[in-house]
PDB file of N, CA and C in Angstrom:
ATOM      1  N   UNK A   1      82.978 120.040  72.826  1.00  0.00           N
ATOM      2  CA  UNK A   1      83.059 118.613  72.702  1.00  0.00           C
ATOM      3  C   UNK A   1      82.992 118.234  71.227  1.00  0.00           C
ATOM      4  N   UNK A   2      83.601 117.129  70.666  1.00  0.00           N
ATOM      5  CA  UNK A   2      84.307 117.049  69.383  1.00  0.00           C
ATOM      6  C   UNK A   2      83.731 115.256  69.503  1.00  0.00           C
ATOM      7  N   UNK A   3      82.866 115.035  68.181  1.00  0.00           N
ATOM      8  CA  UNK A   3      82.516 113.644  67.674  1.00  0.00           C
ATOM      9  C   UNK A   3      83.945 113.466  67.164  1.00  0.00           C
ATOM     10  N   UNK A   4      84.440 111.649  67.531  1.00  0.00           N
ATOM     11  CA  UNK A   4      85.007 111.176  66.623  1.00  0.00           C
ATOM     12  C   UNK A   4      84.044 109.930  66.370  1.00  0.00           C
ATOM     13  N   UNK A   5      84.392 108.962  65.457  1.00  0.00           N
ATOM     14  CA  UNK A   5      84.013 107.864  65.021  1.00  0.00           C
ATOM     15  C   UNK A   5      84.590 107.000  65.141  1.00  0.00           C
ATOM     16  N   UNK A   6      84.440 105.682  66.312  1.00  0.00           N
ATOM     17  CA  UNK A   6      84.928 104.463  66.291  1.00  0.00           C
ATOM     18  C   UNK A   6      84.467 103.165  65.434  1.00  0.00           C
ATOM     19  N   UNK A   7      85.581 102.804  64.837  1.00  0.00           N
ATOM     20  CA  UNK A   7      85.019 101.143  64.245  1.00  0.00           C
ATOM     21  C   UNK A   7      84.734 100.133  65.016  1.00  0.00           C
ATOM     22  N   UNK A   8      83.245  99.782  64.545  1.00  0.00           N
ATOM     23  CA  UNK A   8      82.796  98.663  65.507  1.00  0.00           C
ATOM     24  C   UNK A   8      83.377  97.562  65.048  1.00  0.00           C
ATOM     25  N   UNK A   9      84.081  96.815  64.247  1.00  0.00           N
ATOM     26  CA  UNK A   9      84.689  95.585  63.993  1.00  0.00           C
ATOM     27  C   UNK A   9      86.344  95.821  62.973  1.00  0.00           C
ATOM     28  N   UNK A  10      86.954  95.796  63.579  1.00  0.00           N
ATOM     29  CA  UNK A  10      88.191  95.247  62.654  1.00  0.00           C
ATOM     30  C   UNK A  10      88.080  94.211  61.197  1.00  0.00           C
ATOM     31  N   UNK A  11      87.338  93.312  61.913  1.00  0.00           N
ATOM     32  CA  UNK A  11      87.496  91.857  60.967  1.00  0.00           C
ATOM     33  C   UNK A  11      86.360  92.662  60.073  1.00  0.00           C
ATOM     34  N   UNK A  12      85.060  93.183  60.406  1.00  0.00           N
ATOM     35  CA  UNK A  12      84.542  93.696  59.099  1.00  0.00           C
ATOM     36  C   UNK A  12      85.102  94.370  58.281  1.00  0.00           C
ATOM     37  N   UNK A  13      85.839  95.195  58.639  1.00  0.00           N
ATOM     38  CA  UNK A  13      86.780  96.209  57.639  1.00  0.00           C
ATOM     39  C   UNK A  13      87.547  95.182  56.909  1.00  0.00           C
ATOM     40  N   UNK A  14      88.159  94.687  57.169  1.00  0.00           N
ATOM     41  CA  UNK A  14      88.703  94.013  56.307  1.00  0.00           C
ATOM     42  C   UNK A  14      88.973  92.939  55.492  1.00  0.00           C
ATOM     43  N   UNK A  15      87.595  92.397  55.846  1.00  0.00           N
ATOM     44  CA  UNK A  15      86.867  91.470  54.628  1.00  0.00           C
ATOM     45  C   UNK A  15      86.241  92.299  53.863  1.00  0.00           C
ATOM     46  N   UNK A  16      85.844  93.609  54.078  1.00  0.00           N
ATOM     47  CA  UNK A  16      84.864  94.393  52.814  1.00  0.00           C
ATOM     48  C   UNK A  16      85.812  94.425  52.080  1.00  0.00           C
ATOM     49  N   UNK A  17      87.492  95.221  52.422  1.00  0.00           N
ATOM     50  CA  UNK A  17      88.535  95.567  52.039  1.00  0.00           C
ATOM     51  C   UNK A  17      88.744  94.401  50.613  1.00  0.00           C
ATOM     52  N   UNK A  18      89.181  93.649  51.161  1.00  0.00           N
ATOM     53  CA  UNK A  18      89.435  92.179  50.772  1.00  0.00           C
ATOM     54  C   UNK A  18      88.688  92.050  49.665  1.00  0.00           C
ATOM     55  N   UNK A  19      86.983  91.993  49.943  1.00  0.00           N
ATOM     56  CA  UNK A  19      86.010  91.856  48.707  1.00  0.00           C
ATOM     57  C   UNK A  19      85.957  92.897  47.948  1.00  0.00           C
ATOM     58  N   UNK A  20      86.090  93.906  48.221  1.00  0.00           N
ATOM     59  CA  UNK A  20      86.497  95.176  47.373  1.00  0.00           C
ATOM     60  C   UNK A  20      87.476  95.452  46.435  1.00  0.00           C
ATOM     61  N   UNK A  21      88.445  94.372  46.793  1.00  0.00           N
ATOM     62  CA  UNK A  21      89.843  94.707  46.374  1.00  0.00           C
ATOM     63  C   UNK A  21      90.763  96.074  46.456  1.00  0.00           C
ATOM     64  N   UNK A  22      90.684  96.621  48.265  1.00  0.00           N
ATOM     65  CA  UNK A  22      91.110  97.634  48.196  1.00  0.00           C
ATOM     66  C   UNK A  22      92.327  97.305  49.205  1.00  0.00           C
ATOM     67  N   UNK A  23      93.878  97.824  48.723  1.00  0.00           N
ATOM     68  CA  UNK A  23      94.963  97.578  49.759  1.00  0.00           C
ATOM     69  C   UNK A  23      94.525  98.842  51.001  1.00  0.00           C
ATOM     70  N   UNK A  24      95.009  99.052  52.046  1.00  0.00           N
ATOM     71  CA  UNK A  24      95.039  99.746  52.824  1.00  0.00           C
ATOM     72  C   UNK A  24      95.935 101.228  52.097  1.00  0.00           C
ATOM     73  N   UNK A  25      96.735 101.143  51.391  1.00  0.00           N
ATOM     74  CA  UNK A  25      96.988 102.614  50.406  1.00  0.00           C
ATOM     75  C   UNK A  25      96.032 103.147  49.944  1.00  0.00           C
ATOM     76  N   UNK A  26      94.825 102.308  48.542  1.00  0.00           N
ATOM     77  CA  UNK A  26      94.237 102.969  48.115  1.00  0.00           C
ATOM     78  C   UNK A  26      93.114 103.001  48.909  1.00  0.00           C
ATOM     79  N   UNK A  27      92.684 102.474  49.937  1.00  0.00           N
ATOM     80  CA  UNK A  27      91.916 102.938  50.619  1.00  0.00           C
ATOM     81  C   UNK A  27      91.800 104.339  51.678  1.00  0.00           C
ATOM     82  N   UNK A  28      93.287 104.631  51.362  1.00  0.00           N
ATOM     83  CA  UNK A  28      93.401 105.881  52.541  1.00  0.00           C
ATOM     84  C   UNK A  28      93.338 107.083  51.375  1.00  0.00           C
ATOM     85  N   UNK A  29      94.306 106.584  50.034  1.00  0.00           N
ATOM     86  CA  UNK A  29      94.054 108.194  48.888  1.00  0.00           C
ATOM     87  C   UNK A  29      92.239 107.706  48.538  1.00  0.00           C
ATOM     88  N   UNK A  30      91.978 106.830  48.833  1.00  0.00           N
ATOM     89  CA  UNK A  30      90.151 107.213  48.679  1.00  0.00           C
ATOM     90  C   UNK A  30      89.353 108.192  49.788  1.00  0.00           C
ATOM     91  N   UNK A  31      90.240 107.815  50.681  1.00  0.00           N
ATOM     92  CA  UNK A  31      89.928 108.400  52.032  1.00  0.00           C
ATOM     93  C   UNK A  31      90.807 109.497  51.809  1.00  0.00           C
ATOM     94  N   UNK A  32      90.944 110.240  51.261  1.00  0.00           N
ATOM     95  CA  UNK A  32      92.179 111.236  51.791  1.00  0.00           C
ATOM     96  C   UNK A  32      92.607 111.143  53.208  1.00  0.00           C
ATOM     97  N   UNK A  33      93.266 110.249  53.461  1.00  0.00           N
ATOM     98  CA  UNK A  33      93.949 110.656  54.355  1.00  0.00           C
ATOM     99  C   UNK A  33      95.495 109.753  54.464  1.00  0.00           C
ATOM    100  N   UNK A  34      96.333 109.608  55.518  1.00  0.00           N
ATOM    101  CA  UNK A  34      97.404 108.806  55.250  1.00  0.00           C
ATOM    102  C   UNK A  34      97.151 107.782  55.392  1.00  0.00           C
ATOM    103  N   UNK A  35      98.263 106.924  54.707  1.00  0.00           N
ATOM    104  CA  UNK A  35      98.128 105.021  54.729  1.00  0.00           C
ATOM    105  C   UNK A  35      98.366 105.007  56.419  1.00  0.00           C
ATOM    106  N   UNK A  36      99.142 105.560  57.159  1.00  0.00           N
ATOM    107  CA  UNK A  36      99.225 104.722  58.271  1.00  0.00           C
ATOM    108  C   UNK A  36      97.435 104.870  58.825  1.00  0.00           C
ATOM    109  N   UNK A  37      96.735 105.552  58.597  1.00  0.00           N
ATOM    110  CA  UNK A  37      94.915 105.781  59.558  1.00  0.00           C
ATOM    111  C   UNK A  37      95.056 104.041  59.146  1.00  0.00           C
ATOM    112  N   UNK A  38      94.709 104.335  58.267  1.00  0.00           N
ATOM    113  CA  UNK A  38      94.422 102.936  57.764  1.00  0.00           C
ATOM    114  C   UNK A  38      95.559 101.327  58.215  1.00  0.00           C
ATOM    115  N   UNK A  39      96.246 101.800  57.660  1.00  0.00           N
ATOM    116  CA  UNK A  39      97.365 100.530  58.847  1.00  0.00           C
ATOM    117  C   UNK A  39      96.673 100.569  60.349  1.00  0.00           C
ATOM    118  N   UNK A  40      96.720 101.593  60.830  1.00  0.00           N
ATOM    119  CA  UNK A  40      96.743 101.614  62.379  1.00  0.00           C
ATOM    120  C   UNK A  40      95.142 100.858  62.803  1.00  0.00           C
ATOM    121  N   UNK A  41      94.489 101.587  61.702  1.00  0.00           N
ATOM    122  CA  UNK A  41      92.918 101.042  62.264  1.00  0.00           C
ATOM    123  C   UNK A  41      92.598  99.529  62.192  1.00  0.00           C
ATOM    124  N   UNK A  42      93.645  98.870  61.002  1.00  0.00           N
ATOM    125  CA  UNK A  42      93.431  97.408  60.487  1.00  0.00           C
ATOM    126  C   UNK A  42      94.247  96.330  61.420  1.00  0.00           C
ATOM    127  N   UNK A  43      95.501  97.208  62.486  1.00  0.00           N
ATOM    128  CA  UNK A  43      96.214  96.846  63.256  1.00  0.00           C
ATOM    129  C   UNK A  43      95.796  96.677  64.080  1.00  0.00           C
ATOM    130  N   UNK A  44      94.912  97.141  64.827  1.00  0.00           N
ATOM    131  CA  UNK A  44      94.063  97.600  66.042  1.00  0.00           C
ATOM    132  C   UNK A  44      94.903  98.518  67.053  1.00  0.00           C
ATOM    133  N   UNK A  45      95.849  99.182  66.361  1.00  0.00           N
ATOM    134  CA  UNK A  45      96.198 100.682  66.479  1.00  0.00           C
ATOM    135  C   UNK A  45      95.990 101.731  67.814  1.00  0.00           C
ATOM    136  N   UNK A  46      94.476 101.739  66.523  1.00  0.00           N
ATOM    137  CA  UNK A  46      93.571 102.729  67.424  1.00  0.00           C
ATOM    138  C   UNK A  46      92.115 102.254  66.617  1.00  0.00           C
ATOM    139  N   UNK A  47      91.555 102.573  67.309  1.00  0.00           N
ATOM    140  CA  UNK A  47      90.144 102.237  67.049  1.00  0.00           C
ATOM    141  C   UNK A  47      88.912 103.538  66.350  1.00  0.00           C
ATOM    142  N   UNK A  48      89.413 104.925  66.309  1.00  0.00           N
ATOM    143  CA  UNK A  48      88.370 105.930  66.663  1.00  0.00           C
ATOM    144  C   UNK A  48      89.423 106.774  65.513  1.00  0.00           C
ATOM    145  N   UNK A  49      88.310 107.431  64.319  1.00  0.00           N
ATOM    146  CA  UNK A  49      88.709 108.084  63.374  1.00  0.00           C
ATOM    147  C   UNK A  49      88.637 109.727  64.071  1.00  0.00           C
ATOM    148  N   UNK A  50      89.294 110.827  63.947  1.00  0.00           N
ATOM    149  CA  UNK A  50      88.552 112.011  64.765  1.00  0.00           C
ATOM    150  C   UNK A  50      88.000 112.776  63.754  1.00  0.00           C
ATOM    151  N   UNK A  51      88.457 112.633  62.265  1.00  0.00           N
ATOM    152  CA  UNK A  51      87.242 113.361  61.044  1.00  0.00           C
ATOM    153  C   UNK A  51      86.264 112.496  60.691  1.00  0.00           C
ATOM    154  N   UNK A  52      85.248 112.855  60.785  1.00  0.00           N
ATOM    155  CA  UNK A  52      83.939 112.243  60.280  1.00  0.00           C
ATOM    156  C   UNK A  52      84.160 112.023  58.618  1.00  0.00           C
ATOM    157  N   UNK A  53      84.420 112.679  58.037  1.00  0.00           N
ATOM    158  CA  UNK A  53      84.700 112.925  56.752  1.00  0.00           C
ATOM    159  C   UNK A  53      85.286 111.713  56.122  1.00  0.00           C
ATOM    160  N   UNK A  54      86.526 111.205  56.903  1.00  0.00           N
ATOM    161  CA  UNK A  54      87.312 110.035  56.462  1.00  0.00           C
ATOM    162  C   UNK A  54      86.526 108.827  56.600  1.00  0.00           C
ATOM    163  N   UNK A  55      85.948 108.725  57.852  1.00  0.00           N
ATOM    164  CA  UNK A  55      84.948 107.679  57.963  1.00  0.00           C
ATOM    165  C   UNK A  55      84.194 107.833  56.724  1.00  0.00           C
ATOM    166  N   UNK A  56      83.312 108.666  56.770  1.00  0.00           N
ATOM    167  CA  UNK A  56      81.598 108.649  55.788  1.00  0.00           C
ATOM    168  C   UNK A  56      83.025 108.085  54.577  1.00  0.00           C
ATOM    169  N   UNK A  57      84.462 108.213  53.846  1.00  0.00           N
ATOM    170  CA  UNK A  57      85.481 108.162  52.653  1.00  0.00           C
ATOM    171  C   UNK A  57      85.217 106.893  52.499  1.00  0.00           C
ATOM    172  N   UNK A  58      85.541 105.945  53.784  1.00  0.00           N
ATOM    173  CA  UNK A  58      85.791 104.541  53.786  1.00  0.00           C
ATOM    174  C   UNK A  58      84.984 103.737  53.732  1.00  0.00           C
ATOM    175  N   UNK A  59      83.707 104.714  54.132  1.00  0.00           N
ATOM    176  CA  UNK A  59      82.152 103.448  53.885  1.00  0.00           C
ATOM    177  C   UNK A  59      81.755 104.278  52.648  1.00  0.00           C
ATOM    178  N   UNK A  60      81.865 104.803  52.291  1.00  0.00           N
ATOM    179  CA  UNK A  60      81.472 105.172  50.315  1.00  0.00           C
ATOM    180  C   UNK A  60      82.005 104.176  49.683  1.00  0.00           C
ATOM    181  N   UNK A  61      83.861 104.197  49.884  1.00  0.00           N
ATOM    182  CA  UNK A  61      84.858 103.304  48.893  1.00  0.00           C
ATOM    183  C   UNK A  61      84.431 102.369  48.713  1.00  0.00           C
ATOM    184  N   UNK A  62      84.160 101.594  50.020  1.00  0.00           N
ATOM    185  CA  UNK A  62      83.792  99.711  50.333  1.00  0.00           C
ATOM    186  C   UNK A  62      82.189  99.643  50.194  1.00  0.00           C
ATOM    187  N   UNK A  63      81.097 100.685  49.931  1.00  0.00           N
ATOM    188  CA  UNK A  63      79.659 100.501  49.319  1.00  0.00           C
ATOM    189  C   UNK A  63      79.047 100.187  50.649  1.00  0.00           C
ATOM    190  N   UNK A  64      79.433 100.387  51.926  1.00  0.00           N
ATOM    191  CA  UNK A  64      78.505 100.366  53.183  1.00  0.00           C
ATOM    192  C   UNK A  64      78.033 101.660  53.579  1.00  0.00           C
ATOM    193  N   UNK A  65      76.809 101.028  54.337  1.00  0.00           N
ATOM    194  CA  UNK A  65      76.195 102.209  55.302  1.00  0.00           C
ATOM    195  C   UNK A  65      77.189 102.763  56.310  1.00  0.00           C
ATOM    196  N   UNK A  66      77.383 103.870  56.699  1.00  0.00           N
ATOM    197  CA  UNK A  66      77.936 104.129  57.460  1.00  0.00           C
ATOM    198  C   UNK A  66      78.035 103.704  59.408  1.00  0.00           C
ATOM    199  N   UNK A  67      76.962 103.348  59.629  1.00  0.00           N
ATOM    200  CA  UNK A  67      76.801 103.056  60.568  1.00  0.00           C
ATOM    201  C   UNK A  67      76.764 101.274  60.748  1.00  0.00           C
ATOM    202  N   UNK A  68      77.340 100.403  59.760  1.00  0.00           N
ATOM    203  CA  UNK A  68      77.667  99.578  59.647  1.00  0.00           C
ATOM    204  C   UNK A  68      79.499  99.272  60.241  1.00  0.00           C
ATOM    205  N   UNK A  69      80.014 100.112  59.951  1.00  0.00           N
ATOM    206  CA  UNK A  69      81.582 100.452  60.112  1.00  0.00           C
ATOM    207  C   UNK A  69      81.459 101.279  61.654  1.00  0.00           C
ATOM    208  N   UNK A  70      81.076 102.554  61.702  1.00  0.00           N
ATOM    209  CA  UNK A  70      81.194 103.444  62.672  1.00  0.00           C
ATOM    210  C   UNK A  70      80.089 103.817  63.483  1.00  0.00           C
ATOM    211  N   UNK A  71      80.229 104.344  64.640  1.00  0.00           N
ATOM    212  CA  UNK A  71      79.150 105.061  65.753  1.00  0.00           C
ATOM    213  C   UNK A  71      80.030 105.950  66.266  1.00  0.00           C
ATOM    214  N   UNK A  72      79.111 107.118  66.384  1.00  0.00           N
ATOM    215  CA  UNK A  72      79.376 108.127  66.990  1.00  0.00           C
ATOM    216  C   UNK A  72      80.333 108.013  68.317  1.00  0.00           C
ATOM    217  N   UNK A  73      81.269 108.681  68.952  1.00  0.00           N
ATOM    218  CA  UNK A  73      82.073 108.404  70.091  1.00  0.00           C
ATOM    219  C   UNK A  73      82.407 109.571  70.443  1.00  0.00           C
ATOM    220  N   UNK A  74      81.849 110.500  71.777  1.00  0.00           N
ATOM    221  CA  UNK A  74      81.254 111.916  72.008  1.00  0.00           C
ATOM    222  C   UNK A  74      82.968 111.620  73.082  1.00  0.00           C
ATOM    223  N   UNK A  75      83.700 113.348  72.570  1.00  0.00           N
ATOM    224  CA  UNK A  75      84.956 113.261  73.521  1.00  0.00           C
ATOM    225  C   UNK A  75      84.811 113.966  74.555  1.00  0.00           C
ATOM    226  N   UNK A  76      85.660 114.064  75.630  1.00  0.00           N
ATOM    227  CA  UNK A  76      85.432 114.850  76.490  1.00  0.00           C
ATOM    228  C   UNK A  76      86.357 116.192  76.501  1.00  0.00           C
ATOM    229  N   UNK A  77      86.305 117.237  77.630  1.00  0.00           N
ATOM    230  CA  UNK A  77      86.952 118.046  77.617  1.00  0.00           C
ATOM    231  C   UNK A  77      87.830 118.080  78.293  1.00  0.00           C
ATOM    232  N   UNK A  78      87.494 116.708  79.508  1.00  0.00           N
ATOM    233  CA  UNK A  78      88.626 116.531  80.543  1.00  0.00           C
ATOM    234  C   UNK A  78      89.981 116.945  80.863  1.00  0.00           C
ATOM    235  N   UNK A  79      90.358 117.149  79.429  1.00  0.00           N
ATOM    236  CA  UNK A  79      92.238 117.248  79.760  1.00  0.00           C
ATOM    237  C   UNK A  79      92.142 118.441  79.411  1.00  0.00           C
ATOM    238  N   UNK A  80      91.826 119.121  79.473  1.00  0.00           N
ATOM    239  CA  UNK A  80      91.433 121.081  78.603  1.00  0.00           C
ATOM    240  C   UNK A  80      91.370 121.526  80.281  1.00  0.00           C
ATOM    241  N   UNK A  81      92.114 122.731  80.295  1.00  0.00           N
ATOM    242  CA  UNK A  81      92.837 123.461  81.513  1.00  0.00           C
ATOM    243  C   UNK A  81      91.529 124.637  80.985  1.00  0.00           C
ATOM    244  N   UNK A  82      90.513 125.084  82.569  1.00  0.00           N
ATOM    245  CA  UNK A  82      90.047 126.691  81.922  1.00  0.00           C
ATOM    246  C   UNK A  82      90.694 127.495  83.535  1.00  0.00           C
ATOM    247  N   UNK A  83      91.297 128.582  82.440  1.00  0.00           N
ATOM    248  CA  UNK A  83      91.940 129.519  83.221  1.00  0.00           C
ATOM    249  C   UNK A  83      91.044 130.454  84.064  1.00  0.00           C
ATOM    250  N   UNK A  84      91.002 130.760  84.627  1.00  0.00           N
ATOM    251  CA  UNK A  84      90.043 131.921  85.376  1.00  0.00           C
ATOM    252  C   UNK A  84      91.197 133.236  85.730  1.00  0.00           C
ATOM    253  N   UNK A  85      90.954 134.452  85.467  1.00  0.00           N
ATOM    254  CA  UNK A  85      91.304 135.152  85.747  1.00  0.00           C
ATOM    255  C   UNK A  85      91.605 135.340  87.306  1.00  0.00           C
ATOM    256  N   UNK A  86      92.639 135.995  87.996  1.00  0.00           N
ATOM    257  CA  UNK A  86      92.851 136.002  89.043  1.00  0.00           C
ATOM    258  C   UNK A  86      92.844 137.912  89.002  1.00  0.00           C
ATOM    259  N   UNK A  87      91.751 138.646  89.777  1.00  0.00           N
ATOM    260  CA  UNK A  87      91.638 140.096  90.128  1.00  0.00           C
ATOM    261  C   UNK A  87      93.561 140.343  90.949  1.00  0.00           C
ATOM    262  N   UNK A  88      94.260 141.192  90.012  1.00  0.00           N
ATOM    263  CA  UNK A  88      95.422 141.746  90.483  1.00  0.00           C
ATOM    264  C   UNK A  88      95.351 142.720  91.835  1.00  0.00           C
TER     265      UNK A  88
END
């Protein structure tokens, strides 16, 4: 089972953004990652980062706590096939 991180508010992200003066570009090369995470997340896209890493990127850039932006969001294994051997 694999943490991702969902944003609890849209509109917060992007008033920090805003007061920060960060476009959604340089917020993603702050974040290493691509401009669309960032489009998509400000779009309401998608909601749930799956590297922790990028999250903890985006609350460094914009000077928040992390858990101001994100909470933990535990995945499942549901769609994962386990094979069992079948005795020939």
């Amino acid at each position: 089972m694999g943490t991702r991180h969902k944003l609890v508010s849209v509109d917060m992200l992007v008033k920090r953004m805003e007061a920060k003066s960060f476009s959604a570009r340089r917020l993603a090369r702050y974040a290493e990652c691509v401009p669309g995470t960032i489009d998509n997340l400000i779009a309401g896209r998608t909601q749930s980062l799956n590297k922790g890493r990028t999250a903890e990127l985006i609350c460094e850039a914009l000077d928040v706590p992390m858990d101001l932006f994100f909470v933990p969001e535990k995945t499942s294994t549901a769609g994962q096939t386990n094979k069992q051997k079948v005795a020939a």
